[in-house]
N, C-alpha and C. Protein backbone atom coordinates (compact mmCIF):
# COMPACT_ATOMS: atom_id res chain seq x y z
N UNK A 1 34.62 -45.83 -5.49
CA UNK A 1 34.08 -45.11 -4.37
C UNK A 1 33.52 -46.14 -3.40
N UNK A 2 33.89 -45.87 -2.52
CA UNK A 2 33.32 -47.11 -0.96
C UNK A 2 31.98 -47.02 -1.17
N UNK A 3 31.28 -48.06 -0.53
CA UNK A 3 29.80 -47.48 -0.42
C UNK A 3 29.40 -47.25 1.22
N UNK A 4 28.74 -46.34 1.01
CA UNK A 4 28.21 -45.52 2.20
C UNK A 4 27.88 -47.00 3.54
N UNK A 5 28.28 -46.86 4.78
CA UNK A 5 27.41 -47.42 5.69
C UNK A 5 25.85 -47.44 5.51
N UNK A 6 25.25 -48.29 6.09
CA UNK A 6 24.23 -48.35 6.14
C UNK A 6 23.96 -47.03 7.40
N UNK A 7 24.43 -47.33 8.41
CA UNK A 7 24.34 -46.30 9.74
C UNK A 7 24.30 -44.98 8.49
N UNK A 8 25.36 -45.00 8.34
CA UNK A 8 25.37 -43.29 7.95
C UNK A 8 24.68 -42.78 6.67
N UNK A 9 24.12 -43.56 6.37
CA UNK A 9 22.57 -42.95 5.25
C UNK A 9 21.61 -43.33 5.86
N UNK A 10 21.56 -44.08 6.63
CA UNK A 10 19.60 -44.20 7.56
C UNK A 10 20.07 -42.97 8.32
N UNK A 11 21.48 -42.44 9.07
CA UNK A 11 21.16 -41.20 9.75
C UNK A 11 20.71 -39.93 8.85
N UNK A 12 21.54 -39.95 7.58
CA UNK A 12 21.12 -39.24 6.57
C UNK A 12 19.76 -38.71 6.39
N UNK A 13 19.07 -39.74 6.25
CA UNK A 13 17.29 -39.96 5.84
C UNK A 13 16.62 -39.86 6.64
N UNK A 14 17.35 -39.99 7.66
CA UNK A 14 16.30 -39.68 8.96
C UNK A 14 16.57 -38.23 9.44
N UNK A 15 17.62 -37.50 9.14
CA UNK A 15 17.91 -35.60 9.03
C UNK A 15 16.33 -35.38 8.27
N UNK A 16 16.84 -35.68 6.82
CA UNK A 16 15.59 -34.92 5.59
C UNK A 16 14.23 -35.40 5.87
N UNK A 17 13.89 -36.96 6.43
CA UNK A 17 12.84 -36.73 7.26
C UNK A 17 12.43 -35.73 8.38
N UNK A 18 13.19 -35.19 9.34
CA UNK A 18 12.95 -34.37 10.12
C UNK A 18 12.80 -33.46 10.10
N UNK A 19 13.51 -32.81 8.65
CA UNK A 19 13.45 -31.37 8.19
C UNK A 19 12.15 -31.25 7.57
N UNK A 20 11.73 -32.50 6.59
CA UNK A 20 10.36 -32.26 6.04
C UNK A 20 9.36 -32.44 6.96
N UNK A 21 9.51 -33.31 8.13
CA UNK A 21 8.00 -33.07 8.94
C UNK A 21 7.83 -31.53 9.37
N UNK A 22 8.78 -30.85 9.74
CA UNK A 22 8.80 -29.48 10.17
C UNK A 22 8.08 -28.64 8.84
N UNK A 23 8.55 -28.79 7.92
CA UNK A 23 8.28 -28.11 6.15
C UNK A 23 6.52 -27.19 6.50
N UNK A 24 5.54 -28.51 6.97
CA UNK A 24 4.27 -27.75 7.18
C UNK A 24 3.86 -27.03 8.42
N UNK A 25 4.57 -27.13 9.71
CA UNK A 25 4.59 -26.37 10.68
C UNK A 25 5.18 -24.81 9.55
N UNK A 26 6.47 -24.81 9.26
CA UNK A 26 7.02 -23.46 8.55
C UNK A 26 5.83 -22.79 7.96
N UNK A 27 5.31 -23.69 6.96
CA UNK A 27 4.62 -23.14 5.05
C UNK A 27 3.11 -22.58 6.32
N UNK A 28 2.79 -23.11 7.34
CA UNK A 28 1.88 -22.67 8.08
C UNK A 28 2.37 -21.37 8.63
N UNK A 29 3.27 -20.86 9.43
CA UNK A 29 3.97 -19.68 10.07
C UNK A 29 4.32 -18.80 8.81
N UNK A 30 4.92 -18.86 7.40
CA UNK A 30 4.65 -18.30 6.23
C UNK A 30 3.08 -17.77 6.03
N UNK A 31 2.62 -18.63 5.77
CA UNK A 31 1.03 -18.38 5.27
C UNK A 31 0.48 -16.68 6.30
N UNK A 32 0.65 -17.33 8.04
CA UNK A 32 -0.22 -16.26 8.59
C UNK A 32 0.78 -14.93 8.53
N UNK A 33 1.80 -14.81 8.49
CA UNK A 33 2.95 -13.63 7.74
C UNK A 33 2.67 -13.36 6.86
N UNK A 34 2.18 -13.83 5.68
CA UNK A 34 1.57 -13.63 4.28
C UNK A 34 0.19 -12.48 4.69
N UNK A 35 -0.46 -13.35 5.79
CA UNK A 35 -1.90 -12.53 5.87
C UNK A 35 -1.99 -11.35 6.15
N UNK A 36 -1.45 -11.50 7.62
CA UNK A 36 -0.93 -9.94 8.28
C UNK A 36 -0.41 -8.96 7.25
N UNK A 37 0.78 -9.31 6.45
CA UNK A 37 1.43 -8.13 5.42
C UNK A 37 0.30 -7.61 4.49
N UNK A 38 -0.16 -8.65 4.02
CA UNK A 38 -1.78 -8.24 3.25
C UNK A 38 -2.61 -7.37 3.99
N UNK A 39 -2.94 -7.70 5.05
CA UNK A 39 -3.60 -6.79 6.41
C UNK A 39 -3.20 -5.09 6.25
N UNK A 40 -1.77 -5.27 6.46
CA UNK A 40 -1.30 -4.18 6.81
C UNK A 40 -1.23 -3.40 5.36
N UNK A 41 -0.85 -4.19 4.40
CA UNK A 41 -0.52 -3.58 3.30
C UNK A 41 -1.96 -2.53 2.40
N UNK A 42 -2.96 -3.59 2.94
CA UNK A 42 -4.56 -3.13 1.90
C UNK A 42 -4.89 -1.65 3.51
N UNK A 43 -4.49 -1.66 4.33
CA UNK A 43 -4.84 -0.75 5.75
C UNK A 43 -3.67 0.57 4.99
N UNK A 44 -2.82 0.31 4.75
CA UNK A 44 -2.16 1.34 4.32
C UNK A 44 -2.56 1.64 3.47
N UNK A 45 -2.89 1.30 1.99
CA UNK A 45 -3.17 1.87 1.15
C UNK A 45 -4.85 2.83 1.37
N UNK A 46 -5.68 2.00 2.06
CA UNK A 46 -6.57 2.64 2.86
C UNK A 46 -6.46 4.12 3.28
N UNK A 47 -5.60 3.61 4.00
CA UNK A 47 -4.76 5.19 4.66
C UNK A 47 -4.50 6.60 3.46
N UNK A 48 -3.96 5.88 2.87
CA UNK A 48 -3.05 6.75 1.91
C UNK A 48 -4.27 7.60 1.27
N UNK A 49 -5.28 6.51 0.57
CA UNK A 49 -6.21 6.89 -0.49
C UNK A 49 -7.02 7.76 0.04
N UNK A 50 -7.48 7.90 1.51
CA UNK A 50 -8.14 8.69 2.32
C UNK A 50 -7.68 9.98 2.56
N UNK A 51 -5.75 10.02 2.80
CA UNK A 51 -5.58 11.24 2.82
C UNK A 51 -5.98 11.89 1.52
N UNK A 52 -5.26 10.98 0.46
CA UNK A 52 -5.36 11.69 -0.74
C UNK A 52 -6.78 12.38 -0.82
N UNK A 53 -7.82 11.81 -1.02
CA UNK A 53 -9.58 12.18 -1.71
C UNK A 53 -9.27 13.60 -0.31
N UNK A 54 -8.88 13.40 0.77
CA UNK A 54 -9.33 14.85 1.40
C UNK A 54 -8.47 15.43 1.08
N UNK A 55 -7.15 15.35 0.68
CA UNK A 55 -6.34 16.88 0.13
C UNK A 55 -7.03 17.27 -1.07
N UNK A 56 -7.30 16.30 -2.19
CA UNK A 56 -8.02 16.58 -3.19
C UNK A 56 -9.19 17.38 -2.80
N UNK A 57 -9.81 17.05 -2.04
CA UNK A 57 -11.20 17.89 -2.14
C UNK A 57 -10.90 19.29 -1.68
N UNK A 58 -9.66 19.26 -1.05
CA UNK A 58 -9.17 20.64 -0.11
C UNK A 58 -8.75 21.77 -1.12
N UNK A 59 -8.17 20.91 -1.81
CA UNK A 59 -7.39 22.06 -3.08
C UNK A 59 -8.52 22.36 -3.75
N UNK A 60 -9.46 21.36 -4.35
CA UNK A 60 -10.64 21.72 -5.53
C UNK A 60 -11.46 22.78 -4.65
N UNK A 61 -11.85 22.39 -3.57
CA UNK A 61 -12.35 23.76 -2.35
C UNK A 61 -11.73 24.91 -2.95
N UNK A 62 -9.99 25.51 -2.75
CA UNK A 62 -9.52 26.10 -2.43
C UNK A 62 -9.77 27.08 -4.14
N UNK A 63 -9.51 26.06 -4.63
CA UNK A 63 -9.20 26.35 -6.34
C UNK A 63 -10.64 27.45 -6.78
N UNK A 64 -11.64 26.77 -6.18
CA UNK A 64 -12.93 26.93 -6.25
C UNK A 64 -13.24 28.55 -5.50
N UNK A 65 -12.70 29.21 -4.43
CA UNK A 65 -12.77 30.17 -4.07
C UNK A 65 -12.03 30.86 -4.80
N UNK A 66 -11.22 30.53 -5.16
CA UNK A 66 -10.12 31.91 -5.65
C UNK A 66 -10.77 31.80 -7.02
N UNK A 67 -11.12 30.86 -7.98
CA UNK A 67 -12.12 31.18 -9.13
C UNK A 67 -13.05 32.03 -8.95
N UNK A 68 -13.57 32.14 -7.82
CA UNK A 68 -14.75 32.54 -7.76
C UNK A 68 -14.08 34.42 -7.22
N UNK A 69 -13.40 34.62 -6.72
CA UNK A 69 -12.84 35.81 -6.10
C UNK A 69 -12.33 36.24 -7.56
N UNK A 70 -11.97 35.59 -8.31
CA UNK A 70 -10.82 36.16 -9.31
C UNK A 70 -12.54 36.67 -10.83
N UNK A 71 -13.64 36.27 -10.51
CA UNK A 71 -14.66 36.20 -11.10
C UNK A 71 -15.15 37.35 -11.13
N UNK A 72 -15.62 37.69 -9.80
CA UNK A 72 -15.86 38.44 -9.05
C UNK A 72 -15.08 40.03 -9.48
N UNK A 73 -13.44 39.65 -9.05
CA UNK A 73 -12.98 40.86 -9.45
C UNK A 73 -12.40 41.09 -11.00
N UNK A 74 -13.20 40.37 -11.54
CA UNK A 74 -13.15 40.39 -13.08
C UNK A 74 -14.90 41.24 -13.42
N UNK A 75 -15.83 41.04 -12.93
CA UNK A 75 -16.88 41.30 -13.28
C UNK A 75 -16.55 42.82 -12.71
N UNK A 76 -16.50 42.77 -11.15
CA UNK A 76 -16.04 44.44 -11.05
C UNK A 76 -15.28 45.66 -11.58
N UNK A 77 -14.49 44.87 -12.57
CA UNK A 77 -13.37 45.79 -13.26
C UNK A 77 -14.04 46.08 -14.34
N UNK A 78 -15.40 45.45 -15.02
CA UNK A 78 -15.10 45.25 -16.18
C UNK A 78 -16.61 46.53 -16.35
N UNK A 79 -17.42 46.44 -14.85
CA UNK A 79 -18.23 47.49 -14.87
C UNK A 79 -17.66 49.13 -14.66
N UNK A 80 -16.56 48.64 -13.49
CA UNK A 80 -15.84 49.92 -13.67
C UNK A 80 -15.43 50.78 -15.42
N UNK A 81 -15.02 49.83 -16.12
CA UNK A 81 -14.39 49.94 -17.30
C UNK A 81 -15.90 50.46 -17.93
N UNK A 82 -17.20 50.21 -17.77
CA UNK A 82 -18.46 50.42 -18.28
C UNK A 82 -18.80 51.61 -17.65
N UNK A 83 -18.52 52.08 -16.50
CA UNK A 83 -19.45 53.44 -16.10
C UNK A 83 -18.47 54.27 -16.43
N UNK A 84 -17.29 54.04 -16.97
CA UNK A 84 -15.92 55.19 -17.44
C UNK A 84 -16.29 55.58 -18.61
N UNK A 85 -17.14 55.06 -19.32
CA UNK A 85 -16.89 55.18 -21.19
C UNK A 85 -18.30 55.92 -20.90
């Protein structure tokens, strides 16, 4: 196998030098993309958990009246059933 020019491996080395000085400009533009998605990601779940606790409380509300209606017309039936006898 020939051996390489000198020219054409110092141009070589001087590419992968250029690519690695750039490497920490990138891993920097990564990082604040990293943050933001975190941002957005812990804001959504935020979101979510908030609707949830108020539908939850909406239904236990809801659950909570009709217990109480279905109580109600349980106690009334049951006097009816008492002033019959």
């Amino acid at each position: 196998m020939a051996q390489e020019s000198l020219d054409k491996r110092m141009n070589r080395l001087e590419r992968r030098v250029e690519v690695l000085e750039r490497l920490p400009e990138r891993v920097t533009a990564l990082e604040s993309q990293i943050v933001l998605l975190r941002d957005e990601v812990r804001s959504g779940f935020s979101a979510t958990r908030n609707e949830l606790t108020e539908r939850m409380e909406s239904l236990f509300d809801e659950n909570e009246r009709h217990i109480r209606l279905l109580h109600e017309d349980l106690v009334e039936r049951i006097a009816r059933i008492s002033e019959g006898r």
